[in-house]
C-alpha atoms as a PDB file:
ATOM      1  CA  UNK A   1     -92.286 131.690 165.838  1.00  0.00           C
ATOM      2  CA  UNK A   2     -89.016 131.247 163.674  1.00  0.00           C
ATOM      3  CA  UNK A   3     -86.184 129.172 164.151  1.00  0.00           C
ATOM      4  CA  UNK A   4     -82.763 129.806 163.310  1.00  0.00           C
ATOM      5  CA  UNK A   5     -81.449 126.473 164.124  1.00  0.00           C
ATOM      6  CA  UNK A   6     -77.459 124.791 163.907  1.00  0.00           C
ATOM      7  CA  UNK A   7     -77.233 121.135 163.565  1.00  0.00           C
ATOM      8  CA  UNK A   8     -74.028 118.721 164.216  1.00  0.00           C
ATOM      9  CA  UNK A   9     -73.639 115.297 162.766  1.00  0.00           C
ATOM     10  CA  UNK A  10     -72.807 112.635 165.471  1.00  0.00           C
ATOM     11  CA  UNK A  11     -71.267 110.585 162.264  1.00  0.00           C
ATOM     12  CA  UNK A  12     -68.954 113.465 161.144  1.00  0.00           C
ATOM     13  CA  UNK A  13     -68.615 115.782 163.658  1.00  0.00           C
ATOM     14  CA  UNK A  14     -67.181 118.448 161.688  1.00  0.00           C
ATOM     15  CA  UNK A  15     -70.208 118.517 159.624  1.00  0.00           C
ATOM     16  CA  UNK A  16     -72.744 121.754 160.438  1.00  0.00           C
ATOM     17  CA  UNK A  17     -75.860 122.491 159.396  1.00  0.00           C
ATOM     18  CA  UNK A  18     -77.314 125.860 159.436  1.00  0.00           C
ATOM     19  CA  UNK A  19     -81.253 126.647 158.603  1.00  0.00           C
ATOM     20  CA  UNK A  20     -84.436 127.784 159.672  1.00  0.00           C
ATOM     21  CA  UNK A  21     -87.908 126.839 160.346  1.00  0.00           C
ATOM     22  CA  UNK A  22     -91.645 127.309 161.719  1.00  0.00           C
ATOM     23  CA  UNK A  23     -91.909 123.850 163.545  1.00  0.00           C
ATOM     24  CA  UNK A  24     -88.389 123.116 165.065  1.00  0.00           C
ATOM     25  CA  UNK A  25     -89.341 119.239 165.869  1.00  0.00           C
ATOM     26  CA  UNK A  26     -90.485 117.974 162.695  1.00  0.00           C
ATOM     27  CA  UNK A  27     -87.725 119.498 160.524  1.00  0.00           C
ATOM     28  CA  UNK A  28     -84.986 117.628 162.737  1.00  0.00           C
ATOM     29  CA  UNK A  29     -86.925 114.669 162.536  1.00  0.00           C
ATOM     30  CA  UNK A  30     -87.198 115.755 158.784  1.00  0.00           C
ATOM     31  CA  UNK A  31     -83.068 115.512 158.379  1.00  0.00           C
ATOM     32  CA  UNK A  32     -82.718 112.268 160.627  1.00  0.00           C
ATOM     33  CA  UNK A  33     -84.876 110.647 158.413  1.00  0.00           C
ATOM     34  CA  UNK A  34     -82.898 111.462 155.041  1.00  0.00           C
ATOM     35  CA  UNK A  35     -85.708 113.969 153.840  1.00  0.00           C
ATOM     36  CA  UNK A  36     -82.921 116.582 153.013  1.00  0.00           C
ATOM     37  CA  UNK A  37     -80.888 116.065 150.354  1.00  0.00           C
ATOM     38  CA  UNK A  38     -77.761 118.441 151.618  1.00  0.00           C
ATOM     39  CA  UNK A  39     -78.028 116.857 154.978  1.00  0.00           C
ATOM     40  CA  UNK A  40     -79.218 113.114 154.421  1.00  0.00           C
ATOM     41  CA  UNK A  41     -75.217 111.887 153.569  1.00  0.00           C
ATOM     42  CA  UNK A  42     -73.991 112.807 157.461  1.00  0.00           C
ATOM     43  CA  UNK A  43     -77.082 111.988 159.602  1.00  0.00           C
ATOM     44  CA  UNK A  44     -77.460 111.160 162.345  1.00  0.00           C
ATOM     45  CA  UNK A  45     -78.187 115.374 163.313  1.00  0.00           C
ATOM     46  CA  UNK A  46     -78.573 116.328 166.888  1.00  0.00           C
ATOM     47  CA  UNK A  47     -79.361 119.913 167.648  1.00  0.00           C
ATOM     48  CA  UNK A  48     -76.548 122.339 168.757  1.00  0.00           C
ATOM     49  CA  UNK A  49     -78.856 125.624 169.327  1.00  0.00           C
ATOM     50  CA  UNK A  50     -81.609 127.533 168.491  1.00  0.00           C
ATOM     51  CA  UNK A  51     -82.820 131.476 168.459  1.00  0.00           C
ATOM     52  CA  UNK A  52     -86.216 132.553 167.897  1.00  0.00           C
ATOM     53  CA  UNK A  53     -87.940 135.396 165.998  1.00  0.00           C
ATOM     54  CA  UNK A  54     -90.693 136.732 166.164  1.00  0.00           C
ATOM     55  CA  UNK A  55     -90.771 137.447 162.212  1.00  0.00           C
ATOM     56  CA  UNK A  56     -89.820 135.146 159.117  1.00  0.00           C
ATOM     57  CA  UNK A  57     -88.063 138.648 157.647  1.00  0.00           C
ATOM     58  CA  UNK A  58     -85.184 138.187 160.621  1.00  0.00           C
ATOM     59  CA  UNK A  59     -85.100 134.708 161.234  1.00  0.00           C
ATOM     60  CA  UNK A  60     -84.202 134.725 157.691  1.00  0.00           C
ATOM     61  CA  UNK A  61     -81.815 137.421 157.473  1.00  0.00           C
ATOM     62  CA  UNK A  62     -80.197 135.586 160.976  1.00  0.00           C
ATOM     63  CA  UNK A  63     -79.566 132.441 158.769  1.00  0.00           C
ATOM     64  CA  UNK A  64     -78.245 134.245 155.750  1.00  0.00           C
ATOM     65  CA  UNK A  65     -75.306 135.849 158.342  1.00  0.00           C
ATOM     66  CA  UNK A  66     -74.596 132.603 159.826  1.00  0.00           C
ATOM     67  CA  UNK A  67     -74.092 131.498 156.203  1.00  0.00           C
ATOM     68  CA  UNK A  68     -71.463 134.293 155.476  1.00  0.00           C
ATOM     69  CA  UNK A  69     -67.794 134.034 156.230  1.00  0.00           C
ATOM     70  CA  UNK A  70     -68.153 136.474 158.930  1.00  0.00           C
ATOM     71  CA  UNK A  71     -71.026 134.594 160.491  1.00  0.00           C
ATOM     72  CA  UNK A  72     -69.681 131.005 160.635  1.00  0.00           C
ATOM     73  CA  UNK A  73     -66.852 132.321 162.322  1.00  0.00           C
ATOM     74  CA  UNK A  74     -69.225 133.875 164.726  1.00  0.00           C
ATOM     75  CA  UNK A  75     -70.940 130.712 165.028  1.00  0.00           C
ATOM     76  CA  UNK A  76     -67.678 128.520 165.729  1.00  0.00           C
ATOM     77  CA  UNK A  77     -66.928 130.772 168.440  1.00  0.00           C
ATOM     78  CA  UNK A  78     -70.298 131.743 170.373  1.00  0.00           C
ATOM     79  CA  UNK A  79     -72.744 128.751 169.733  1.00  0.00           C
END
């Protein structure tokens, strides 16, 4: 499985995160511990949701929407 995930900083609340994954556990654990540069500045992360594919091919095109304009407004107002 693939994991679209969206992360919120408990420091800085209006801080997101948007990514994806194969192991869901170690790459939160991976951004609470500073291993990410583009997230290690706001951490503490906790998880906000997560969807799951079946393939990498639309996990990855998932993230890539959430990314766009049209998709963080999406985000903002579903998840």
């Amino acid at each position: 499985m693939y994991y679209v995930y969206l992360l919120r900083s408990e420091s800085y609340p209006a801080q997101t995160y948007i990514g994806y994954t194969g192991d869901l556990r170690q790459r939160l654990t991976t951004h609470n511990a500073g291993g990410s540069s583009h997230t290690s500045k706001y951490r503490p992360w906790c998880l906000v949701t997560y969807l799951g594919f079946s393939e990498k091919s639309k996990a990855t095109a998932f993230e890539k929407y959430l990314k766009s304009h049209s998709g963080k407004a999406f985000a903002r107002k579903r998840l």
